[in-house]
C-alpha atoms as a PDB file:
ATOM      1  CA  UNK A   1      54.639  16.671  64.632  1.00  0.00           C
ATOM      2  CA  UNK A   2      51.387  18.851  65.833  1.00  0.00           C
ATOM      3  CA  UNK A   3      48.160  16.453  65.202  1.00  0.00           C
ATOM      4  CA  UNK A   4      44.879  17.015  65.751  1.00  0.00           C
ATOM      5  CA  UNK A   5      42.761  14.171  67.760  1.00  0.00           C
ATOM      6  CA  UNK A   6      39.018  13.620  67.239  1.00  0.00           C
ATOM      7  CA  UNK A   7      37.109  11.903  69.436  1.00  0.00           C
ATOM      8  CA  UNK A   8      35.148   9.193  68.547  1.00  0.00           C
ATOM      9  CA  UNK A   9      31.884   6.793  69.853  1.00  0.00           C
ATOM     10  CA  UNK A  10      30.549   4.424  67.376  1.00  0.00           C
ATOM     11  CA  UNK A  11      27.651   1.999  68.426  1.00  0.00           C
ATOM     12  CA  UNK A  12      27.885  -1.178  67.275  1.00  0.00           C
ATOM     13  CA  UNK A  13      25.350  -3.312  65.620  1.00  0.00           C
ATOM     14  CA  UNK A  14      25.317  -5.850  68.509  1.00  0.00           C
ATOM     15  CA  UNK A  15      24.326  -2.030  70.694  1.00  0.00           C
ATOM     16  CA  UNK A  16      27.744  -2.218  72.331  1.00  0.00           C
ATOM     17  CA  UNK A  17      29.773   0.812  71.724  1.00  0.00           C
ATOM     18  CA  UNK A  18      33.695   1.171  71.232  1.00  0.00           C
ATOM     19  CA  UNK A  19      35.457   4.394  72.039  1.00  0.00           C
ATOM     20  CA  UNK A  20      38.648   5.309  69.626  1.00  0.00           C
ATOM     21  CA  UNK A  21      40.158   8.663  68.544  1.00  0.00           C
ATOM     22  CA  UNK A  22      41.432   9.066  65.107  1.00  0.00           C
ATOM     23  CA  UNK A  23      44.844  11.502  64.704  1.00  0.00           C
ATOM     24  CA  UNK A  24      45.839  12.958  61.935  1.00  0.00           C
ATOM     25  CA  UNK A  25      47.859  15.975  60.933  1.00  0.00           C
ATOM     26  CA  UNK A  26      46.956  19.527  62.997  1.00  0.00           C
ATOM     27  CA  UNK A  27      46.690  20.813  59.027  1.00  0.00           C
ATOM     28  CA  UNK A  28      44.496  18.307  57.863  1.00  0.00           C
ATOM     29  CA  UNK A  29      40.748  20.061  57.879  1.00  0.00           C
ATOM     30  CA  UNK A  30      38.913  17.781  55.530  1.00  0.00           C
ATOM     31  CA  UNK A  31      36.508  16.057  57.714  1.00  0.00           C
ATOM     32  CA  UNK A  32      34.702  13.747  55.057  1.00  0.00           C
ATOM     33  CA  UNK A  33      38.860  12.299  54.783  1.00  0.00           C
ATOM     34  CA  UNK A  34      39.235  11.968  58.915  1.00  0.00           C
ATOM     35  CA  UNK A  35      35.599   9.985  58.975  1.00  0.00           C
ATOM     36  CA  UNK A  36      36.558   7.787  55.994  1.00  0.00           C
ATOM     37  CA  UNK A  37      39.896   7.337  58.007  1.00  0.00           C
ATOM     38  CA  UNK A  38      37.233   5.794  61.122  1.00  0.00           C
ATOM     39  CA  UNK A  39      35.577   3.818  59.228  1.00  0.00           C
ATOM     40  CA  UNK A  40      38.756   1.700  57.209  1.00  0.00           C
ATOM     41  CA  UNK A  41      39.635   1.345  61.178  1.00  0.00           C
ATOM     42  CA  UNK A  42      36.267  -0.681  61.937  1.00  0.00           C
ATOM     43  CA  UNK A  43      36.805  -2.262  58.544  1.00  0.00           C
ATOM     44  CA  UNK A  44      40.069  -3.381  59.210  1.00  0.00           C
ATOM     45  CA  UNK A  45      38.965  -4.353  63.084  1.00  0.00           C
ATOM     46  CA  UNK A  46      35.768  -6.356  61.283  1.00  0.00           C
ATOM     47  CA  UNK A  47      33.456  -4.156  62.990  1.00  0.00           C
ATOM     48  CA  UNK A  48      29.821  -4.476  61.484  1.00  0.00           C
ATOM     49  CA  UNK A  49      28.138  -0.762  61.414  1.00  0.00           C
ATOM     50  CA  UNK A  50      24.791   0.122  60.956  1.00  0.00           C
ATOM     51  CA  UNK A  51      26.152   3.534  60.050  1.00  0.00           C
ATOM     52  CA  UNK A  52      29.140   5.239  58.649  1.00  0.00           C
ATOM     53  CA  UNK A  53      30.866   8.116  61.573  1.00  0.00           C
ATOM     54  CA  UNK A  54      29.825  11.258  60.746  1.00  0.00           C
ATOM     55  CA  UNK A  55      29.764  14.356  63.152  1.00  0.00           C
ATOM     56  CA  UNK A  56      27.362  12.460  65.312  1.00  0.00           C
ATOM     57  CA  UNK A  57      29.654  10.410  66.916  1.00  0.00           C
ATOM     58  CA  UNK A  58      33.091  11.943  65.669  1.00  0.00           C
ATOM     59  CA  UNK A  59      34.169  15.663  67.065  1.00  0.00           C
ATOM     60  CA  UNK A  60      37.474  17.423  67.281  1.00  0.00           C
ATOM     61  CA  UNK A  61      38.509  17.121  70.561  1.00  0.00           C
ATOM     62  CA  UNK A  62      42.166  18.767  70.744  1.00  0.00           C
ATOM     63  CA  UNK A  63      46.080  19.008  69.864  1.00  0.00           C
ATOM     64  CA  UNK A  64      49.126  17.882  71.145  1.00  0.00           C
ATOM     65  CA  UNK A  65      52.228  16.392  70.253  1.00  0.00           C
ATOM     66  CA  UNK A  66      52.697  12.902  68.673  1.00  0.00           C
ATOM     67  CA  UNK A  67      54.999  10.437  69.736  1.00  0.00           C
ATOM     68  CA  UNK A  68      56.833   8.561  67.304  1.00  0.00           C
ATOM     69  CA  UNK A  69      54.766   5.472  67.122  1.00  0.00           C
ATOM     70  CA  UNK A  70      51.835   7.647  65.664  1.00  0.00           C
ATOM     71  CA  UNK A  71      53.788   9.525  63.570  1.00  0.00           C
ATOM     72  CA  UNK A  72      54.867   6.199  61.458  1.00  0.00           C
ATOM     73  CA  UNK A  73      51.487   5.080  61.352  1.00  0.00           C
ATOM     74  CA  UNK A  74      50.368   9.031  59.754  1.00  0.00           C
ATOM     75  CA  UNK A  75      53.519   8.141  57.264  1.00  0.00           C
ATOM     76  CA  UNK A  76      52.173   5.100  56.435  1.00  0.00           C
ATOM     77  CA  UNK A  77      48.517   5.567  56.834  1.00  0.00           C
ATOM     78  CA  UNK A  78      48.038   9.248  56.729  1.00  0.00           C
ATOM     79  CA  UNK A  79      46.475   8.938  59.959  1.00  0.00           C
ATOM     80  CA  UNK A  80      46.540   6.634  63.673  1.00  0.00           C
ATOM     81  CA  UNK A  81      43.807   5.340  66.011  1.00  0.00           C
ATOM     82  CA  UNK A  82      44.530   5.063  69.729  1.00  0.00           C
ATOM     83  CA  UNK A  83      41.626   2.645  70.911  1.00  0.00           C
ATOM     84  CA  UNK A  84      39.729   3.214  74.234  1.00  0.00           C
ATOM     85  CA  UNK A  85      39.894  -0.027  76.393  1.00  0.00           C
ATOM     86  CA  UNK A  86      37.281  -0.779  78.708  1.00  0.00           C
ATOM     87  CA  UNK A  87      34.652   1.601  77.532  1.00  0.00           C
END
């Protein structure tokens, strides 16, 4: 499965930021749907926002192929997060 990754920066409210890229499907193009899938992630991860991503701190960044891991989550989900540790 081809997905698309879009990088993602999102400050927190405490100023600390947290790096993460959301994948989806290469053939999904609906960007409104890949932001809302960022922010059930900092839901889920009881992040506190002072703002909802948008294309300020969430761009398409590239392709490639997934591995099987995110390609259950995308059945299950309709999309995966691969978190940045150490940002």
């Amino acid at each position: 499965m081809e997905i698309s990754v879009y990088d993602t920066v999102f400050k927190k409210d405490d100023g600390t930021m947290i790096k993460f890229d959301i994948l989806v499907p290469s053939g999904l193009m609906d960007l409104q749907k890949i932001y809302d899938y960022g922010n059930s992630f900092l839901k889920d991860e009881k992040i506190i926002a002072v703002n909802l991503i948008s294309a300020d701190e969430c761009d398409f960044c590239h392709m490639e192929i997934a591995t099987e891991a995110i390609i259950n989550d995308i059945n299950s989900k309709g999309y995966s997060i691969f978190k940045h540790w150490g940002f």
